[in-house]
Protein backbone atom coordinates (compact mmCIF):
# COMPACT_ATOMS: atom_id res chain seq x y z
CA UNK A 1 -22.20 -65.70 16.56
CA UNK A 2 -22.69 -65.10 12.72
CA UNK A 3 -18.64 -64.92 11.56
CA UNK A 4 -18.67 -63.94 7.98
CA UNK A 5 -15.31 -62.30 8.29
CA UNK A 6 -12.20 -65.04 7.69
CA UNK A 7 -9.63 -62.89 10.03
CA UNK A 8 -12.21 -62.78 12.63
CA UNK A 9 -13.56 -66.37 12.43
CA UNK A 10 -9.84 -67.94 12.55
CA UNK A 11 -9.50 -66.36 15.71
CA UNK A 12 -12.25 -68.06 17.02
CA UNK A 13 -11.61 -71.28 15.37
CA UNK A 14 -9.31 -72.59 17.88
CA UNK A 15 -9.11 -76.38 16.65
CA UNK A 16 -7.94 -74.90 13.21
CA UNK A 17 -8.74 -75.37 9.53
CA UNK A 18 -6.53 -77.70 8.47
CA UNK A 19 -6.22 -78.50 4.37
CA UNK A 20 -8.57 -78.27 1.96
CA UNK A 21 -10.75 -81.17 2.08
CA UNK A 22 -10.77 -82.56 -1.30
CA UNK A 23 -10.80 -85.91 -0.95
CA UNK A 24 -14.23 -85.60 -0.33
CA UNK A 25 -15.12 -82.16 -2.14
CA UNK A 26 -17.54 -83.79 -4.38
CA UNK A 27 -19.91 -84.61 -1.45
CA UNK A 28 -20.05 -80.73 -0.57
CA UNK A 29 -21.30 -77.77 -1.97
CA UNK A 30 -18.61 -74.85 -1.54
CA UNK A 31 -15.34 -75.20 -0.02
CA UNK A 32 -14.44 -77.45 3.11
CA UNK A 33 -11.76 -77.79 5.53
CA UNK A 34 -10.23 -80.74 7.61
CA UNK A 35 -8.54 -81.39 10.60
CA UNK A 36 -7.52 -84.30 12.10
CA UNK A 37 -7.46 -83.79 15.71
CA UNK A 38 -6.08 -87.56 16.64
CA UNK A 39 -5.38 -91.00 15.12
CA UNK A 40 -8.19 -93.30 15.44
CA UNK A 41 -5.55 -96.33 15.15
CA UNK A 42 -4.47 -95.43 18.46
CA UNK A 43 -7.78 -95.37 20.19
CA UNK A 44 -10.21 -96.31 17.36
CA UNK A 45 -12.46 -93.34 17.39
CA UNK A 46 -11.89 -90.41 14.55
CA UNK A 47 -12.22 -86.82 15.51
CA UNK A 48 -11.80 -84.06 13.38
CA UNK A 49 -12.12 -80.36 12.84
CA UNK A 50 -14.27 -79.50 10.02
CA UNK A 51 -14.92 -76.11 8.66
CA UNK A 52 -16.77 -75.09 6.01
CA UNK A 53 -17.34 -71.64 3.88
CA UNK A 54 -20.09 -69.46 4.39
CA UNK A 55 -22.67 -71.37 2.17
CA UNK A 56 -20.65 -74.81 1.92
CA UNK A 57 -22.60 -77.70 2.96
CA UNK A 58 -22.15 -81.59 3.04
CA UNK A 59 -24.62 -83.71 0.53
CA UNK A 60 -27.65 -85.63 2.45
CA UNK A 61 -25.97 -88.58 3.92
CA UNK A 62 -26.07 -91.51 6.69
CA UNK A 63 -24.18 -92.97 9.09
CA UNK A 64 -24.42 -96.83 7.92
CA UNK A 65 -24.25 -99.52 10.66
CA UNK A 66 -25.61 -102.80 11.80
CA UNK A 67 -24.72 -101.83 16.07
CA UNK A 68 -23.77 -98.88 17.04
CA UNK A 69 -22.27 -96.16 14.70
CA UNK A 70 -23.34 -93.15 13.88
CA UNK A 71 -22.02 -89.37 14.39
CA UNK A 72 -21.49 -86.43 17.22
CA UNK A 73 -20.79 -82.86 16.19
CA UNK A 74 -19.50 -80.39 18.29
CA UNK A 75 -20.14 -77.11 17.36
CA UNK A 76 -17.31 -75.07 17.41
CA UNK A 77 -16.99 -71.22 16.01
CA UNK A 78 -19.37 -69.44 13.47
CA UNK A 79 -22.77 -70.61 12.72
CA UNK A 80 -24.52 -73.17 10.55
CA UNK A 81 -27.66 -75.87 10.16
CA UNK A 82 -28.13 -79.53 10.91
CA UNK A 83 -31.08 -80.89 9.46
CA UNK A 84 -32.94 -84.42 9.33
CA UNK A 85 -35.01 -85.77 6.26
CA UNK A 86 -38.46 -84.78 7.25
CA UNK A 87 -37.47 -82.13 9.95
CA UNK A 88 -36.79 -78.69 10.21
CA UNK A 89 -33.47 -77.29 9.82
CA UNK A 90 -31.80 -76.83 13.36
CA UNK A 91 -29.13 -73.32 13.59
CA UNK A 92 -25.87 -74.58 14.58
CA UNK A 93 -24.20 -72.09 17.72
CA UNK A 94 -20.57 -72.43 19.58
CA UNK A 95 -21.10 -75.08 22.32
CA UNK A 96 -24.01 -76.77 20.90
CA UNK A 97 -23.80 -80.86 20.76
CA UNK A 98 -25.66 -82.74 17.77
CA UNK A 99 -25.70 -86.71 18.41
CA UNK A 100 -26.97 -87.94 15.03
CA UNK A 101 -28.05 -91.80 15.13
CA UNK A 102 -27.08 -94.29 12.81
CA UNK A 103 -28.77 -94.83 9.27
CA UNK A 104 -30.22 -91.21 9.72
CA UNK A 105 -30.87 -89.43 6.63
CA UNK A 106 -28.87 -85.88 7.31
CA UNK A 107 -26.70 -82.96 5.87
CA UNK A 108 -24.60 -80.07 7.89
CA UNK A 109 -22.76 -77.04 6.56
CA UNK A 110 -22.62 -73.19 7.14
CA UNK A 111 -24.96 -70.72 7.39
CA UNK A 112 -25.30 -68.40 3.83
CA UNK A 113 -23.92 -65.61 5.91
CA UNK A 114 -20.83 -67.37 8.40
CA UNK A 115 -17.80 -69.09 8.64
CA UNK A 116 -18.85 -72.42 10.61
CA UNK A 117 -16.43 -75.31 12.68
CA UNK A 118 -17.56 -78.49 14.17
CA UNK A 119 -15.78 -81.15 15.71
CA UNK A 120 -16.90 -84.50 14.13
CA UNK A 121 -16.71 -87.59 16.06
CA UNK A 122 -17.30 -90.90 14.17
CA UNK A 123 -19.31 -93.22 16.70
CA UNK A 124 -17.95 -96.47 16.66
CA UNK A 125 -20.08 -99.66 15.39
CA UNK A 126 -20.27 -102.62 13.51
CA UNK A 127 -20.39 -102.72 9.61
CA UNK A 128 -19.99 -98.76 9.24
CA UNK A 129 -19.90 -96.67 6.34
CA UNK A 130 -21.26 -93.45 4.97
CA UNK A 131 -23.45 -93.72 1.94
CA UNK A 132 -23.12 -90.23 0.48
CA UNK A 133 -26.74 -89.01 -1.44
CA UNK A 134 -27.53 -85.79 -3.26
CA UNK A 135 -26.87 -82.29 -2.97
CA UNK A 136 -29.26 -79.89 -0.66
CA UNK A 137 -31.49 -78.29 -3.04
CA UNK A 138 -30.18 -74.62 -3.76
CA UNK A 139 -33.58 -72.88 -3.10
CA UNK A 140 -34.55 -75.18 0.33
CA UNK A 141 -31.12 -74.21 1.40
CA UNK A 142 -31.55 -70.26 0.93
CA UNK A 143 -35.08 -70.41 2.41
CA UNK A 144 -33.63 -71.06 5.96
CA UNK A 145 -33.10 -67.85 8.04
């Protein structure tokens, strides 16, 4: 459900916004959230509510690693996009599961129009890292409907 209303959306973002994410603003477009919803030294697996503004997006990125790795979203409140280099851009609903595989050339964000929450999951794996890449053009990212 299309939330572009920040009153409404908190309601329905039940993992919660958490700080401003600026450690890593310069890999977004627009304004992001974070979340922490555990401590990965305690288990060794990172999850974390993310939210983004209607419009904010993450850069095109992967999800380095030699074994394993990788991501999982968990799509949360509001709506956004997931989309693959050399694939079509996939809307992002409440309940929906994304399992991204390592060294996959990706970006994720918010619809123009909608608040949007996922819970990201780092997959564990050897030699891991994210290599961050360029912003999603302005004018492929206003095409989408």
């Amino acid at each position: 459900m299309k939330t572009p209303e920040k009153e409404k959306f908190d309601k329905l973002n039940v993992f919660g916004e958490g700080a401003p994410n600026d450690a890593y603003s310069r890999y977004f477009s627009g304004r992001s959230f974070l979340n922490p919803l555990n401590d990965p030294q305690k288990c060794g697996v990172f999850l974390a509510n993310v939210t983004f503004e209607p419009g904010c997006r993450n850069n095109w990125h992967v999800h380095e690693a030699k074994n394993g790795g990788g991501q999982i979203l968990i799509c949360t409140a509001g709506e956004g996009w997931y989309q693959e280099e050399g694939k079509e851009a996939v809307s992002l609903l409440p309940g929906m599961v994304i399992t991204i595989p390592a060294n996959v050339k990706h970006w994720h964000g918010a619809k123009a129009d909608s608040w949007f929450s996922h819970i990201a999951l780092e997959v564990p794996g050897e030699k891991t890292g994210n290599l961050w890449l360029e912003p999603v053009d302005d004018q492929v990212y206003n095409k989408l409907k």
